[in-house]
C-alpha atoms as a PDB file:
ATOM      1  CA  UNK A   1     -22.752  15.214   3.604  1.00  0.00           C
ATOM      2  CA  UNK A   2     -21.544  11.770   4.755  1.00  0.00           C
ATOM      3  CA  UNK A   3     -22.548   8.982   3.522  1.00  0.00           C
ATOM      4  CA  UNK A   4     -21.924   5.410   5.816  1.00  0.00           C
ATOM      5  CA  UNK A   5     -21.099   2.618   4.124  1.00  0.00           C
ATOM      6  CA  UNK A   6     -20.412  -0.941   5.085  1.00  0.00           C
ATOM      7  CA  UNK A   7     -17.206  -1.019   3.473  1.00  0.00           C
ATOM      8  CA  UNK A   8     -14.864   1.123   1.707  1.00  0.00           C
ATOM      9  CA  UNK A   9     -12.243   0.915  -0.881  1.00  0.00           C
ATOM     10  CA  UNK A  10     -10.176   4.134  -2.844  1.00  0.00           C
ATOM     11  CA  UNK A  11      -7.180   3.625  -4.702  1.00  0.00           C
ATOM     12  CA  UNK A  12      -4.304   6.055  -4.767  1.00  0.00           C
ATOM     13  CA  UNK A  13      -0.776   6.390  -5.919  1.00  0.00           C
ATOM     14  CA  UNK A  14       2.660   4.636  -3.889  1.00  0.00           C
ATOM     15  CA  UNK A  15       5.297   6.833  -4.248  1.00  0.00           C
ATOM     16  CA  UNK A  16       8.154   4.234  -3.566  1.00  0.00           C
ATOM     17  CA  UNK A  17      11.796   5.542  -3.242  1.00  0.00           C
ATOM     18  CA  UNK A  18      14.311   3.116  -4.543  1.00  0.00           C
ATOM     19  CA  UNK A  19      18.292   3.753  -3.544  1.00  0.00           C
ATOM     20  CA  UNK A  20      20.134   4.732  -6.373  1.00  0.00           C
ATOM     21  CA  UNK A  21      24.267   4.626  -6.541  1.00  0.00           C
ATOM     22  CA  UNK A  22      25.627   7.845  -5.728  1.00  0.00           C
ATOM     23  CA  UNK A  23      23.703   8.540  -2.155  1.00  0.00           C
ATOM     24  CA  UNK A  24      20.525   9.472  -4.475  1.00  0.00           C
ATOM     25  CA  UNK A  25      17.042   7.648  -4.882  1.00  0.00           C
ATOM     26  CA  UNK A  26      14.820   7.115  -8.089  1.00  0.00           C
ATOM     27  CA  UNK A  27      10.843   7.916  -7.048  1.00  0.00           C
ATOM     28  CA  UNK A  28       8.749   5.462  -8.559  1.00  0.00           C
ATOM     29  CA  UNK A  29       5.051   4.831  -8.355  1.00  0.00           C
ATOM     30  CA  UNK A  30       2.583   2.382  -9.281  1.00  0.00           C
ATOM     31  CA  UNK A  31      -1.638   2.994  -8.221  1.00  0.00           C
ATOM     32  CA  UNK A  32      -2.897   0.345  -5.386  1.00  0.00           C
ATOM     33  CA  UNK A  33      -6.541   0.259  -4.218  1.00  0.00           C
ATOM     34  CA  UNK A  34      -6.853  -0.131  -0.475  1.00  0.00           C
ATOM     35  CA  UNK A  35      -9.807  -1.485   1.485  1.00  0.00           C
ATOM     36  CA  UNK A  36     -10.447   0.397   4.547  1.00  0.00           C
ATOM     37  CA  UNK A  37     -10.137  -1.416   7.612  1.00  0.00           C
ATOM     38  CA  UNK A  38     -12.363  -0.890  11.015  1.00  0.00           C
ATOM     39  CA  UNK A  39      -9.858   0.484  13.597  1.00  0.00           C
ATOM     40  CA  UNK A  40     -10.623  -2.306  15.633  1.00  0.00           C
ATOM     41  CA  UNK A  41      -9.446  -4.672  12.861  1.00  0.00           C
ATOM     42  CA  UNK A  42      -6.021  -2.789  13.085  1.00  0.00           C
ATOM     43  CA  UNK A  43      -5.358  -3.505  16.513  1.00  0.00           C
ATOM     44  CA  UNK A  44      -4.673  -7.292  15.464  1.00  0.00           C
ATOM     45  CA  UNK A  45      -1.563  -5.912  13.166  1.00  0.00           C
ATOM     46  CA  UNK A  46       1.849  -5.512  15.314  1.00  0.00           C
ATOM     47  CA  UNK A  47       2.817  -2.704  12.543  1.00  0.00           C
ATOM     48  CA  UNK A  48       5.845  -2.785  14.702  1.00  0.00           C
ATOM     49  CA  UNK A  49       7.048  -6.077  12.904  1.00  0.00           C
ATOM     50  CA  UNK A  50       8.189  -6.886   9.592  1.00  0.00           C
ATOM     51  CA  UNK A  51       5.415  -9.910   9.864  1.00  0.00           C
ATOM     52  CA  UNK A  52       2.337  -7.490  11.277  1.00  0.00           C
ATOM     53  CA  UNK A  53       3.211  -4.849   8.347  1.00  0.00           C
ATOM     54  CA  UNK A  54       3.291  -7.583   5.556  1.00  0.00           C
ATOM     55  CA  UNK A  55      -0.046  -9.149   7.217  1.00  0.00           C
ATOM     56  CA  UNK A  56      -1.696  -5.567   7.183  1.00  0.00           C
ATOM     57  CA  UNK A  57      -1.270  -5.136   3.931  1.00  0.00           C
ATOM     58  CA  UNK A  58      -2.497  -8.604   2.806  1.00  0.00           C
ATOM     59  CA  UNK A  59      -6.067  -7.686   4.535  1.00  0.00           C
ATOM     60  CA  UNK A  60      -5.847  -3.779   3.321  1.00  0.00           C
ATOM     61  CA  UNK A  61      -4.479  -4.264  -0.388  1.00  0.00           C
ATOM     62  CA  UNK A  62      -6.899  -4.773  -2.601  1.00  0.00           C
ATOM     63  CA  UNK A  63      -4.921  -4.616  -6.235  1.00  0.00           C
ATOM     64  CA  UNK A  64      -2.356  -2.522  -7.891  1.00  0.00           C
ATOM     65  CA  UNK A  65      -2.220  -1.688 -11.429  1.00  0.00           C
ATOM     66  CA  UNK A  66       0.916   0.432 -13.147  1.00  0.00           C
ATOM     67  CA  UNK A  67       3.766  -2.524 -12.160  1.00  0.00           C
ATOM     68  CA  UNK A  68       6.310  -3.015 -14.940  1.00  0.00           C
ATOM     69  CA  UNK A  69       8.396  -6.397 -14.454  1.00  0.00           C
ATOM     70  CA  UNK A  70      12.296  -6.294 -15.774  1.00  0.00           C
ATOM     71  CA  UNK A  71      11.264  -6.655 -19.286  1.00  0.00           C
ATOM     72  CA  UNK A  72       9.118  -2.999 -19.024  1.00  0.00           C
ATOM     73  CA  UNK A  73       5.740  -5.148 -19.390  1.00  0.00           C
ATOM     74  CA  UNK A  74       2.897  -4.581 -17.035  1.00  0.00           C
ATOM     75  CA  UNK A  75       2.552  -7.396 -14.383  1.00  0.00           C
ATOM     76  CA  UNK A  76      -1.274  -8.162 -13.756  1.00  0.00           C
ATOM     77  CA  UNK A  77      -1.944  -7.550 -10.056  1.00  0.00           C
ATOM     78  CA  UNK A  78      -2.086 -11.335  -8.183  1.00  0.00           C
ATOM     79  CA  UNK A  79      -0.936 -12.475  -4.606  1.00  0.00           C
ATOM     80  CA  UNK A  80       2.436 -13.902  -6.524  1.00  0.00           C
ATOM     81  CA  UNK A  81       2.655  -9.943  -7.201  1.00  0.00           C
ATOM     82  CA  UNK A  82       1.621  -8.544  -3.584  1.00  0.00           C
ATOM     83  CA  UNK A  83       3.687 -10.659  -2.145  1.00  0.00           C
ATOM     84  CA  UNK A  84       6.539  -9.469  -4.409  1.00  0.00           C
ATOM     85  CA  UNK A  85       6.064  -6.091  -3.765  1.00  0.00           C
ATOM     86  CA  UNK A  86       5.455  -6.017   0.360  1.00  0.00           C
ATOM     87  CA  UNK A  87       9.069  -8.398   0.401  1.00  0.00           C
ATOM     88  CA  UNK A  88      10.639  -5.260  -0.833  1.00  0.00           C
ATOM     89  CA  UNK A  89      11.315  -3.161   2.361  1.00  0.00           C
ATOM     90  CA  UNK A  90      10.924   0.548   0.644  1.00  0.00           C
ATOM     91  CA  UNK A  91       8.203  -0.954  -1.235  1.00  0.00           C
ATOM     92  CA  UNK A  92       5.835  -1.944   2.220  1.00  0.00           C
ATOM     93  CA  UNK A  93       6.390   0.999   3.953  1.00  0.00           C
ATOM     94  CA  UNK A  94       5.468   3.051   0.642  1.00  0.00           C
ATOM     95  CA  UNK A  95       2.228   1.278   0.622  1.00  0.00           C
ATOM     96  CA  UNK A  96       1.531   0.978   4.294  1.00  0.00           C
ATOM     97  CA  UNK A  97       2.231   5.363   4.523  1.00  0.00           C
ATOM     98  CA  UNK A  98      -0.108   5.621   1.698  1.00  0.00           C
ATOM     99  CA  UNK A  99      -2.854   3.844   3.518  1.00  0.00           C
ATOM    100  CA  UNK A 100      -2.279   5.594   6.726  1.00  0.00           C
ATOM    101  CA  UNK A 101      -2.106   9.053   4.974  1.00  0.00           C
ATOM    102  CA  UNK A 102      -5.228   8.832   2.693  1.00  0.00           C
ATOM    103  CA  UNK A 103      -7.836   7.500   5.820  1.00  0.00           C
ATOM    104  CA  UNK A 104      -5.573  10.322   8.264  1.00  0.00           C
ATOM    105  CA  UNK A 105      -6.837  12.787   5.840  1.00  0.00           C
ATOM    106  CA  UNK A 106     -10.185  10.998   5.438  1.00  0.00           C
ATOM    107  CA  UNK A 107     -10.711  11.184   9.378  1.00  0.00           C
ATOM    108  CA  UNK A 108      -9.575  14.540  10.032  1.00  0.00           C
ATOM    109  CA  UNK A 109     -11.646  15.970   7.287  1.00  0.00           C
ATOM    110  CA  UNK A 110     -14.674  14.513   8.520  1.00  0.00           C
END
């Protein structure tokens, strides 16, 4: 069954891959909880553009949890933090395919 809701949130995990020396890349992965947008509210992001992505994710990200800074301690999820993480190039398009790939799956299962 279906349930309709006015709004929608899930969380799931960013796989991010980071370039590594030696033509290789470290996966890392921290949890982020999305809200899901109306597809009419997408059509105001140019996800063509480095400024539509980071403004996407802005509206869609809700928090992240599982972010270690350089001294290994967990960084509390803020805006300081978002806007850390969707400056990083790998890091935005790790979050923006996770968002696109867990309401994909939510629309064709339904």
């Amino acid at each position: 069954m279906f349930k309709i809701t006015k709004s929608h949130a899930f969380t799931h995990t960013v796989n991010v891959q980071t370039p590594i020396d030696g033509d290789q890349h470290r996966e890392d992965s921290f949890q982020a909880r999305f809200k899901m947008l109306p597809s009419d509210a997408l059509d105001a992001f140019d996800m063509s553009t480095d400024q539509g992505t980071k403004d996407f994710l802005r509206a869609a990200v809700l928090s992240t949890e599982d972010v270690m800074g350089e001294d290994d301690k967990p960084v509390a999820h803020s805006s300081e933090l978002l806007e850390q993480l969707i400056a990083a190039y790998n890091v935005r398009i790790a979050m923006v395919n996770t968002y696109f790939k867990a309401v994909t799956k939510a629309r064709l299962g339904n």
